[in-house]
C-alpha atoms as a PDB file:
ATOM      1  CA  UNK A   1       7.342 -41.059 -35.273  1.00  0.00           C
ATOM      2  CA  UNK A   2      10.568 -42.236 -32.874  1.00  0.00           C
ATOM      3  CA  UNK A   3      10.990 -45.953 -31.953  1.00  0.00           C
ATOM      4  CA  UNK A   4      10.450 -46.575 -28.383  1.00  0.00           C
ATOM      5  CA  UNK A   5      13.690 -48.267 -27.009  1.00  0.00           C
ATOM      6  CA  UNK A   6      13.504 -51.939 -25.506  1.00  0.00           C
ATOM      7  CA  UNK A   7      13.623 -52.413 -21.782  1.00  0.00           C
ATOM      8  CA  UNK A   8      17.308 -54.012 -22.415  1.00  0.00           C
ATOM      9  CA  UNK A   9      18.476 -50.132 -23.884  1.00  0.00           C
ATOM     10  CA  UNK A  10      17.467 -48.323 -21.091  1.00  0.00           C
ATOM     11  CA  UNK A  11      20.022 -45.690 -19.746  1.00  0.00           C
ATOM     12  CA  UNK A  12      21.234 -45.234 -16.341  1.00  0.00           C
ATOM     13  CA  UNK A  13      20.421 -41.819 -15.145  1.00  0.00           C
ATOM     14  CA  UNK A  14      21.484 -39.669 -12.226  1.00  0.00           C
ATOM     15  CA  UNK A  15      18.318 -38.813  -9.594  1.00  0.00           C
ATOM     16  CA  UNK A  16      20.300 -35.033  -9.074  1.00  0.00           C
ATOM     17  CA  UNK A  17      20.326 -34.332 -12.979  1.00  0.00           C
ATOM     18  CA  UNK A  18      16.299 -34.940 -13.273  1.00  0.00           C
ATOM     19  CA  UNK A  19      14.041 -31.588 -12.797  1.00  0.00           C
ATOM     20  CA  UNK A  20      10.601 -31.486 -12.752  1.00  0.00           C
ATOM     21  CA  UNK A  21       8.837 -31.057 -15.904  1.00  0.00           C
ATOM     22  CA  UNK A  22       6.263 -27.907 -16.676  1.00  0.00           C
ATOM     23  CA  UNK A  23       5.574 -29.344 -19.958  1.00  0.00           C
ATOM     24  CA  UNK A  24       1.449 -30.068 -20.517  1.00  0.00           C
ATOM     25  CA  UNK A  25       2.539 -33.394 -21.114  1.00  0.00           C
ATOM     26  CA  UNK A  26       5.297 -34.453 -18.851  1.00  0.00           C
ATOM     27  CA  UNK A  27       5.858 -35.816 -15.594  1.00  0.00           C
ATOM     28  CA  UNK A  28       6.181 -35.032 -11.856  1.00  0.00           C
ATOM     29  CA  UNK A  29       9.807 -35.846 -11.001  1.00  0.00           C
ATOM     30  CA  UNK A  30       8.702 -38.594  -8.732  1.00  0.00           C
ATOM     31  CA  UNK A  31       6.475 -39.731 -10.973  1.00  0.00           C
ATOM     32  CA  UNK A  32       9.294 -39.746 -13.781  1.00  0.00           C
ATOM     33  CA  UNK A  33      11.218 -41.575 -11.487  1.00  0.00           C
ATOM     34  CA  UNK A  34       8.720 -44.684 -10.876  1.00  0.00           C
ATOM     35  CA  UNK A  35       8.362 -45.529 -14.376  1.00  0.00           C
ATOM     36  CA  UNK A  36      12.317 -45.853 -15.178  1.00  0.00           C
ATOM     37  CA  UNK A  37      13.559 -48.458 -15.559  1.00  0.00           C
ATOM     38  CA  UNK A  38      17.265 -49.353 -14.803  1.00  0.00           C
ATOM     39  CA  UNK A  39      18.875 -52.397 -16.339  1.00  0.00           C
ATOM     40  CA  UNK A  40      22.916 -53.276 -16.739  1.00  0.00           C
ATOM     41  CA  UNK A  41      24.341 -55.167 -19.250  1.00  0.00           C
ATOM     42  CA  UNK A  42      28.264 -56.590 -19.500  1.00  0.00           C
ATOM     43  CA  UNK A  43      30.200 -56.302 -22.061  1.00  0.00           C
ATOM     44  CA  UNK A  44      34.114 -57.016 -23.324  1.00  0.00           C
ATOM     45  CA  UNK A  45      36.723 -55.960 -25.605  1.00  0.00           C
ATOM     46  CA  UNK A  46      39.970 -57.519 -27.041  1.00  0.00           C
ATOM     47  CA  UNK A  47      43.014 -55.758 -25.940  1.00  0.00           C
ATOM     48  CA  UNK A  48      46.267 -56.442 -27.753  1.00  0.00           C
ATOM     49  CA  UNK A  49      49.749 -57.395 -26.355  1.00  0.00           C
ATOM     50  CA  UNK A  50      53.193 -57.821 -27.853  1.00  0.00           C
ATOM     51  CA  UNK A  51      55.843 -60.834 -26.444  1.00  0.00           C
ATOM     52  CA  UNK A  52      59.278 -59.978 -27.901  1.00  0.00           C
ATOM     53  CA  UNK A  53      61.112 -63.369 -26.617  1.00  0.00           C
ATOM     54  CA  UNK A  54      65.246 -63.297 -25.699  1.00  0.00           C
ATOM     55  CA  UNK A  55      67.599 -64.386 -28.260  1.00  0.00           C
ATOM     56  CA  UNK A  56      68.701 -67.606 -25.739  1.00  0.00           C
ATOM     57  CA  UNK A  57      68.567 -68.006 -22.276  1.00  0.00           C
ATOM     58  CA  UNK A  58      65.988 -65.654 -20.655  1.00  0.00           C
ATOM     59  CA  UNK A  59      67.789 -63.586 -17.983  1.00  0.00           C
ATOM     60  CA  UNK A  60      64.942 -61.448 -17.171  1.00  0.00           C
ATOM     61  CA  UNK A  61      61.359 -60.694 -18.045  1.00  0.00           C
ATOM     62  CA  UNK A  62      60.606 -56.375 -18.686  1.00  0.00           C
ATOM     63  CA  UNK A  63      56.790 -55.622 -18.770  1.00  0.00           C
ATOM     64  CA  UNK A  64      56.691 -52.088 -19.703  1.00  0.00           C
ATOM     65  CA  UNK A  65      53.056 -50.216 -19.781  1.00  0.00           C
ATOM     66  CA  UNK A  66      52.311 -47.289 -21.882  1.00  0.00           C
ATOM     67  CA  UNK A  67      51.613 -43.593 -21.223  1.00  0.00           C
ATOM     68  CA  UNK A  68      47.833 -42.222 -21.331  1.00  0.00           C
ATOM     69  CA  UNK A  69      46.384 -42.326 -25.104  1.00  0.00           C
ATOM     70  CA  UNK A  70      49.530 -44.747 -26.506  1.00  0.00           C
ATOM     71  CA  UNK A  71      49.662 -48.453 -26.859  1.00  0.00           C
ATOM     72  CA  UNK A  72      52.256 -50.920 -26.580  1.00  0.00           C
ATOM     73  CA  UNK A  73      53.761 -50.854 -29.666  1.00  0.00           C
ATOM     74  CA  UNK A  74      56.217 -47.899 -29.190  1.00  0.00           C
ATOM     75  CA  UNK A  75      57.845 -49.163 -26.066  1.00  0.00           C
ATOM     76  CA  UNK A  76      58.033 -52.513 -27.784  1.00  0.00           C
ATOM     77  CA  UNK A  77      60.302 -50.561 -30.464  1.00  0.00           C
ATOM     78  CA  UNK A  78      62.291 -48.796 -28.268  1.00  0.00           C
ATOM     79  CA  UNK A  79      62.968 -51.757 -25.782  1.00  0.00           C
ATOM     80  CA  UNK A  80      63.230 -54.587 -28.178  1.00  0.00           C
ATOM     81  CA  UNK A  81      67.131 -54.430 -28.536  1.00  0.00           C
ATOM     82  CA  UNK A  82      67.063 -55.511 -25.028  1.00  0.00           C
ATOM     83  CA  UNK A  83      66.011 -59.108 -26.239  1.00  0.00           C
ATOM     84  CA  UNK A  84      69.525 -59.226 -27.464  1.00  0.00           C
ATOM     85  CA  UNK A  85      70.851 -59.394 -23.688  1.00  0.00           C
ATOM     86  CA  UNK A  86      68.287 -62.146 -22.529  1.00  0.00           C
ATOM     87  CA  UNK A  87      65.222 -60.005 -21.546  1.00  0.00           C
ATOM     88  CA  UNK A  88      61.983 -61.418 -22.489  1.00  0.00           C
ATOM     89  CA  UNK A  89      59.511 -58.241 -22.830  1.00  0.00           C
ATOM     90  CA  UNK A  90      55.450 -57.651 -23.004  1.00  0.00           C
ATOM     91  CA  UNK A  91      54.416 -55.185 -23.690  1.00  0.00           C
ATOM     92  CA  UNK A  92      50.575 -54.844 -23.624  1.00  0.00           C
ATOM     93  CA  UNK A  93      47.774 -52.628 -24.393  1.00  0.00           C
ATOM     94  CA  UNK A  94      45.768 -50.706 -21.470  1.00  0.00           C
ATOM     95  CA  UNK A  95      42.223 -51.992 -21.321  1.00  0.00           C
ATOM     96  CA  UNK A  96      40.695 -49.199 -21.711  1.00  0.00           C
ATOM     97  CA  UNK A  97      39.773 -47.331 -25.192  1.00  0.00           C
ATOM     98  CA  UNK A  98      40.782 -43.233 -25.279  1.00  0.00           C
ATOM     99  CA  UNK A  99      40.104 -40.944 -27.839  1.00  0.00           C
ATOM    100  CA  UNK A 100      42.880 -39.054 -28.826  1.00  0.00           C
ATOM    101  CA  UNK A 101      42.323 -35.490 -30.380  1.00  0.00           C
ATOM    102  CA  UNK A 102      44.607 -34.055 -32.307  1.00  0.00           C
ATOM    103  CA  UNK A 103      44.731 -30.899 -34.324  1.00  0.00           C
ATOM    104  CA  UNK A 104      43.373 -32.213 -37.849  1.00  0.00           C
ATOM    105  CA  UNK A 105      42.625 -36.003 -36.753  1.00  0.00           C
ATOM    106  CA  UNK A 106      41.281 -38.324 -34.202  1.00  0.00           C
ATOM    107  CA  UNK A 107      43.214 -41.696 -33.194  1.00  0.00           C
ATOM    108  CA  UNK A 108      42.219 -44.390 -30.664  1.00  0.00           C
ATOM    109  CA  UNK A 109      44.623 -44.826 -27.925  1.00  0.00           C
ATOM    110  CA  UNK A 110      44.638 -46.942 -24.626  1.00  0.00           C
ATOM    111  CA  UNK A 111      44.503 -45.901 -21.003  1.00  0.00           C
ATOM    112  CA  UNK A 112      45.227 -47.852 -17.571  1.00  0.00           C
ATOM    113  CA  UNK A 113      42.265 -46.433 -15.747  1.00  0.00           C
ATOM    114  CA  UNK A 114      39.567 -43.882 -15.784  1.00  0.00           C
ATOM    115  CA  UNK A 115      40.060 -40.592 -13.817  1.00  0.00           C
ATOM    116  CA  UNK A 116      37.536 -37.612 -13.078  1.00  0.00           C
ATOM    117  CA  UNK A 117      38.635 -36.405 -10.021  1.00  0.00           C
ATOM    118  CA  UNK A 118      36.354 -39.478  -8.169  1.00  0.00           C
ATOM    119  CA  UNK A 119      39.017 -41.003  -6.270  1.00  0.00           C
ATOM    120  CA  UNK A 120      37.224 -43.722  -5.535  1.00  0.00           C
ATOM    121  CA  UNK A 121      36.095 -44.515  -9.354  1.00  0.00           C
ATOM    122  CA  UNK A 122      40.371 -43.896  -9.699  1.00  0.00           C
ATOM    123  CA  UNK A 123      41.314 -46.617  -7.566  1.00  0.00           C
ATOM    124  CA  UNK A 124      38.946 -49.365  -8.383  1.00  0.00           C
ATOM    125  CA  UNK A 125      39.723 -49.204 -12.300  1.00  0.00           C
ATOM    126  CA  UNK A 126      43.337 -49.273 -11.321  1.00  0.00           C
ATOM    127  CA  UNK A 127      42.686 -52.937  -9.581  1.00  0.00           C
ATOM    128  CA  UNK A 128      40.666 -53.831 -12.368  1.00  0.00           C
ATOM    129  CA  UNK A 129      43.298 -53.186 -15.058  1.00  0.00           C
ATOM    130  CA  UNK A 130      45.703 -54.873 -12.325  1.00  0.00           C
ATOM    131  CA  UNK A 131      43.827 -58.180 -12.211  1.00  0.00           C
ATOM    132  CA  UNK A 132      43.951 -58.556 -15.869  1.00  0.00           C
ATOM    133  CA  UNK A 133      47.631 -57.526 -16.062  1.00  0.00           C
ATOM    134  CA  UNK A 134      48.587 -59.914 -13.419  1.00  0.00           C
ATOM    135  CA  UNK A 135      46.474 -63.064 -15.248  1.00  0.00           C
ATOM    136  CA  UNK A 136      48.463 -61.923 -18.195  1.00  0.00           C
ATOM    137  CA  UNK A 137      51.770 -62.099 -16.884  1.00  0.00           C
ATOM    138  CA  UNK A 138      51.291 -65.045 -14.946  1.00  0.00           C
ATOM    139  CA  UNK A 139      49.978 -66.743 -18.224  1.00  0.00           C
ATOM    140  CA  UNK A 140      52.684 -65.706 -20.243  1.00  0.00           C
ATOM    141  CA  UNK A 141      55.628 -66.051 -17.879  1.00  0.00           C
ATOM    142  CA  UNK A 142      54.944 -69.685 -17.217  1.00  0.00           C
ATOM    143  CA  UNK A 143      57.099 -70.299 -20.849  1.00  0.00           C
ATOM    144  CA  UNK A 144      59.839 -68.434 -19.327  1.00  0.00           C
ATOM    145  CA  UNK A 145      60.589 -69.996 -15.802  1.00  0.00           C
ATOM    146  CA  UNK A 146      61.371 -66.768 -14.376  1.00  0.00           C
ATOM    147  CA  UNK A 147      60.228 -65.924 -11.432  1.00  0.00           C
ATOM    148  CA  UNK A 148      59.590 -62.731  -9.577  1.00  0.00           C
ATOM    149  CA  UNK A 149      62.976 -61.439  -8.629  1.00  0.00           C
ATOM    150  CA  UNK A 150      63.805 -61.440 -12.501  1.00  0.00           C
ATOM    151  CA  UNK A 151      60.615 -59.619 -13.491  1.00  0.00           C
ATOM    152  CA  UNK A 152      61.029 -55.678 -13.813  1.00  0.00           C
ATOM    153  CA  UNK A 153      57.518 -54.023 -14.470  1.00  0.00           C
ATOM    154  CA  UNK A 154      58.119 -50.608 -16.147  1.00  0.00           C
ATOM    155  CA  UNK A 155      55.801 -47.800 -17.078  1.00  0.00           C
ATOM    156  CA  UNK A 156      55.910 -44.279 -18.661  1.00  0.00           C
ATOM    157  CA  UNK A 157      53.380 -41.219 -17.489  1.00  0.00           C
ATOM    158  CA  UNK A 158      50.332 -42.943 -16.502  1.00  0.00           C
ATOM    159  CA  UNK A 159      51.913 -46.739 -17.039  1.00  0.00           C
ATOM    160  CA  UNK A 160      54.466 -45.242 -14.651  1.00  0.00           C
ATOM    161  CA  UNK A 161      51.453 -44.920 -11.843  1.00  0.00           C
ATOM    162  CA  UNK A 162      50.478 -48.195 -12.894  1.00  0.00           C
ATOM    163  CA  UNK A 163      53.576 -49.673 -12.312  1.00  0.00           C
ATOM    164  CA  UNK A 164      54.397 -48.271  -8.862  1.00  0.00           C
ATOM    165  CA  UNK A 165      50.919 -49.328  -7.845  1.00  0.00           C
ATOM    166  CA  UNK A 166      50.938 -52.675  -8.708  1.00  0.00           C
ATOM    167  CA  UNK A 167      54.550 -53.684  -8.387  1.00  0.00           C
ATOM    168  CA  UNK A 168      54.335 -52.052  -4.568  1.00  0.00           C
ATOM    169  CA  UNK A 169      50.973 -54.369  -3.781  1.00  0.00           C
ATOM    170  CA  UNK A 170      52.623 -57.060  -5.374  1.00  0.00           C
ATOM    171  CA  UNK A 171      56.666 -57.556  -4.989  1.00  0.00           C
ATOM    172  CA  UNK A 172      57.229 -61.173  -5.155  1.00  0.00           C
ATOM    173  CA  UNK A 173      55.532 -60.735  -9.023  1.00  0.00           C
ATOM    174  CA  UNK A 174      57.726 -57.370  -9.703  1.00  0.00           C
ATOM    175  CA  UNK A 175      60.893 -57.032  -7.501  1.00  0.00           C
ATOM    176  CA  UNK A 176      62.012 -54.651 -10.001  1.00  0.00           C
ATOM    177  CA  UNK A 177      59.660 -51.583 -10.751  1.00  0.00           C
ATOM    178  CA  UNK A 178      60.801 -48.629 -13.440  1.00  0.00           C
ATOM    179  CA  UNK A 179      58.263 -45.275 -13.004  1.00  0.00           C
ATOM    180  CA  UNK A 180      59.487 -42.673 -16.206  1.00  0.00           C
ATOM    181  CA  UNK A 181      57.572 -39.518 -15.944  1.00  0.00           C
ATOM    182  CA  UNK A 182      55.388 -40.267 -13.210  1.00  0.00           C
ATOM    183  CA  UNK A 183      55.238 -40.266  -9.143  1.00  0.00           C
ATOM    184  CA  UNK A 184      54.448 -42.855  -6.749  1.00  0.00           C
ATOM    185  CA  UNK A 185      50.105 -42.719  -6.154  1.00  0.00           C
ATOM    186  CA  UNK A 186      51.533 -43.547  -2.367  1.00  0.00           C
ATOM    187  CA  UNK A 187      47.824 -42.703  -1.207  1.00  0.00           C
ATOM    188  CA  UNK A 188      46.471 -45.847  -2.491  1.00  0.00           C
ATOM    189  CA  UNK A 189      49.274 -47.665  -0.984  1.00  0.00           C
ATOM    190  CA  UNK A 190      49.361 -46.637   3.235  1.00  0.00           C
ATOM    191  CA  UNK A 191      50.004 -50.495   4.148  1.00  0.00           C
ATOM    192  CA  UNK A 192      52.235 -51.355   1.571  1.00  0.00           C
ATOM    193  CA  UNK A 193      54.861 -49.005   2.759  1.00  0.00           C
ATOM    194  CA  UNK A 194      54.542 -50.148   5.882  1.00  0.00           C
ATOM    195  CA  UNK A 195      54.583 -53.610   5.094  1.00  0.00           C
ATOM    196  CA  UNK A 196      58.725 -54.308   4.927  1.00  0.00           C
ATOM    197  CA  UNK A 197      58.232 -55.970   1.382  1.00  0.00           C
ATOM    198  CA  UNK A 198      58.386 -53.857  -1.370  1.00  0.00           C
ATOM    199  CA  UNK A 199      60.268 -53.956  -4.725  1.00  0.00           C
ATOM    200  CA  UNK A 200      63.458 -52.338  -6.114  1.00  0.00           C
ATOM    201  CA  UNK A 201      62.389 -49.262  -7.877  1.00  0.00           C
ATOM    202  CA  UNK A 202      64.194 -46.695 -10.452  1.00  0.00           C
ATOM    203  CA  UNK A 203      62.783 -43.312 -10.730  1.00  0.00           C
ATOM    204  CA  UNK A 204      63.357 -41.774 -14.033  1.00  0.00           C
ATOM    205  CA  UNK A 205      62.339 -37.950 -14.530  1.00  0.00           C
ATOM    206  CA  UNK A 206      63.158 -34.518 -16.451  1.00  0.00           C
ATOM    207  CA  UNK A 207      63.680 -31.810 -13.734  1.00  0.00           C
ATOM    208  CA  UNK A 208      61.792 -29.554 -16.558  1.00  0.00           C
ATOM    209  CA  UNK A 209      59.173 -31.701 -17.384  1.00  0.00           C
ATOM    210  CA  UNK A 210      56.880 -29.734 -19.184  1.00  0.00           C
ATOM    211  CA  UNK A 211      53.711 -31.816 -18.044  1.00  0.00           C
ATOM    212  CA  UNK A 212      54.565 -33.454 -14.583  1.00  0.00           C
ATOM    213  CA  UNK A 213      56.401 -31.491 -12.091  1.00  0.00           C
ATOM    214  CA  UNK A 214      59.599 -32.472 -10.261  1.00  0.00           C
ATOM    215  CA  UNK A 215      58.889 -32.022  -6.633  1.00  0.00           C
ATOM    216  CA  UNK A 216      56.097 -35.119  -6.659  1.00  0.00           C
ATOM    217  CA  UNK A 217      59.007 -37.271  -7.805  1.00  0.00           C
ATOM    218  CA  UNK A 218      61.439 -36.317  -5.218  1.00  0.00           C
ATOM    219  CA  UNK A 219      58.517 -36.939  -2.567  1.00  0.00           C
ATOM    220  CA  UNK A 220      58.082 -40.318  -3.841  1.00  0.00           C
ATOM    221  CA  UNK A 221      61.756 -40.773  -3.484  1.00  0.00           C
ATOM    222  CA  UNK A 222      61.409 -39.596  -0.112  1.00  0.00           C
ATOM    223  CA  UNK A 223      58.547 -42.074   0.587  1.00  0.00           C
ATOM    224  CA  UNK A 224      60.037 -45.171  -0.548  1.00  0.00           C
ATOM    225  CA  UNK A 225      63.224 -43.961   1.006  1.00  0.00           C
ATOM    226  CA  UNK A 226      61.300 -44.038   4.376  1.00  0.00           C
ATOM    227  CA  UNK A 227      59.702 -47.068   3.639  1.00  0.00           C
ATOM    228  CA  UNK A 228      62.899 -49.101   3.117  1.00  0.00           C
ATOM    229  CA  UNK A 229      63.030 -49.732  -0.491  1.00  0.00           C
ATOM    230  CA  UNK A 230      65.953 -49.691  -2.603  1.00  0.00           C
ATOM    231  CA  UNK A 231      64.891 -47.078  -4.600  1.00  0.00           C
ATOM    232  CA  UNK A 232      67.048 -44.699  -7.278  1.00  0.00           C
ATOM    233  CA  UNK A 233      66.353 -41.256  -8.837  1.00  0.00           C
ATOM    234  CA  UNK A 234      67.623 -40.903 -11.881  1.00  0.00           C
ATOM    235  CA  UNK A 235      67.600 -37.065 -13.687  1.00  0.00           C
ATOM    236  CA  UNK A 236      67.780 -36.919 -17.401  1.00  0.00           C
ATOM    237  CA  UNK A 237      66.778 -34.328 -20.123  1.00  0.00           C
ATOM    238  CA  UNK A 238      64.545 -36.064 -22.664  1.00  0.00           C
ATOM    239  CA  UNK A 239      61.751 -34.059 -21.572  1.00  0.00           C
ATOM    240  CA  UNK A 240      58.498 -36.163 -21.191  1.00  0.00           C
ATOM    241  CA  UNK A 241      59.490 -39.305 -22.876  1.00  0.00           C
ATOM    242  CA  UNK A 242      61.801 -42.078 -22.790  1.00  0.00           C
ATOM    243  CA  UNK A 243      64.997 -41.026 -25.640  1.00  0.00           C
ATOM    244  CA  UNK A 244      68.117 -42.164 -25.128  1.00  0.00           C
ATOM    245  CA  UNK A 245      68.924 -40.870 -21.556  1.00  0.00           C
ATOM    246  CA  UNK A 246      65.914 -42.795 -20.027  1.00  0.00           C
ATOM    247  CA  UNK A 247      66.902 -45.888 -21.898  1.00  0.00           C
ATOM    248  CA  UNK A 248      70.349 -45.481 -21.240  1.00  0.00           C
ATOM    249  CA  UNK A 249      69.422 -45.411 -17.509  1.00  0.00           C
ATOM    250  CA  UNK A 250      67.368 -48.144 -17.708  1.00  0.00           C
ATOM    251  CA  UNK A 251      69.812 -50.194 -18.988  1.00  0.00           C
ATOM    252  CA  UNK A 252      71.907 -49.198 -16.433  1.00  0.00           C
ATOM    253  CA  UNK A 253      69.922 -49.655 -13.856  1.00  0.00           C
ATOM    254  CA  UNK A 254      69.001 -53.534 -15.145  1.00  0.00           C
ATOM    255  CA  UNK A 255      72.585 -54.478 -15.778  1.00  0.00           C
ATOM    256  CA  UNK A 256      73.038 -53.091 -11.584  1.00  0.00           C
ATOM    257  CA  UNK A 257      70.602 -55.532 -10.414  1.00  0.00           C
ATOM    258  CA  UNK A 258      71.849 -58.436 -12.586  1.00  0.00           C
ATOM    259  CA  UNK A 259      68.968 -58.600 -15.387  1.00  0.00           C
ATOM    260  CA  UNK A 260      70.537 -58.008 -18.064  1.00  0.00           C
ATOM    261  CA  UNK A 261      73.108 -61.341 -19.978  1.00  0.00           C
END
């Protein structure tokens, strides 16, 4: 015999899925319907973050988000020789939990937001993982004393739309932004680049990106060109992800705009 589940367990259901059933001992679809019942529940999760601090002086904050499926421990080993030249850098996990399948195992990664084609559903997990990201810098920054024209937000792939997003809606917390492998999502972002305040930004890409084209990239160049930023389009050949080209751009690119001791 199966156990009944409690009122608490019950699952949300979509009305289009639900057919009528012919069964002797089923329901009328409406009928169905009625005795449903539809209850929500809240939950949380703790995400991890890494704070490499400067060796002296902070000169400049980096907060560098991961690509779709990572976390935030490999840009934490490929940027940490930075803390040698004064830059404090976080780098944190996305909120959300993604499997990762591989041919002979399974890992847990981290995402920035959910996407199935529901560009709605898109958008408003993007501001949700941007509220917590902003509460998290702002937390952790306060030991620094830097303020927002020494903070650089960087991200790779998906961090990279991340990072345009919310360093575009939010400039006087990121006047520095870094997208690697990634274009500008300038359709969530109509009256930001018309608003006359938006931050410095470095566009790092592979003309033969294997899984994100070029042309998207030199479109967002165009658009932030248009727009009025100070914005940069660096080329390299590292393919998609950041080896030594990217990071010798970046590095580049910092020491231009004076973040780097």
């Amino acid at each position: 015999m199966g156990t009944a589940l409690p009122a608490t367990g019950a699952i949300p259901y979509n009305r289009d899925s639900l057919q009528e059933s012919r069964s002797p001992y089923g329901y009328r679809q409406e009928d169905l319907l009625d005795r449903i019942q539809l209850n929500h529940r809240k939950f949380e999760d703790d995400v991890a973050w890494r704070w490499i601090p400067p060796e002296g002086k902070p000169t400049s904050c980096l907060v560098a988000l991961h690509g779709m499926g990572q976390d935030g421990s490999g840009l934490a080993r490929l940027l940490q020789h930075l803390s040698e030249r004064g830059v404090a850098l976080l780098t944190p996990d996305g909120p959300y939990r993604h499997e990762v399948r591989e041919r002979n195992t399974i890992r847990e990664g981290h995402s920035w937001y959910i996407y199935t084609g529901d560009q709605q559903r898109f958008l408003n997990s993007m501001q949700k993982s941007e509220k917590d990201l902003l509460g998290l810098v702002e937390t952790v920054l306060d030991s620094t004393g830097l303020d927002g024209s020494r903070t650089t937000l960087l991200g790779f792939s998906q961090g990279g739309y991340m990072a345009g997003f919310i360093a575009c809606r939010h400039p006087e917390r990121f006047a520095n932004c870094i997208i690697a492998s990634a274009r500008l999502k300038h359709e969530f972002l109509e009256d930001e680049l018309t608003s006359g305040k938006l931050p410095a930004v470095l566009l790092l890409h592979d003309e033969n990106d294997p899984l994100t084209q070029p042309d998207p990239v030199r479109e967002s160049m165009r658009i932030l060109s248009q727009s009025g930023a100070n914005v940069t389009l660096d080329w390299h050949s590292d393919g998609h992800r950041l080896g030594e080209g990217s990071i010798a751009s970046i590095e580049r690119w910092l020491e231009s705009r004076g973040l780097l001791g």
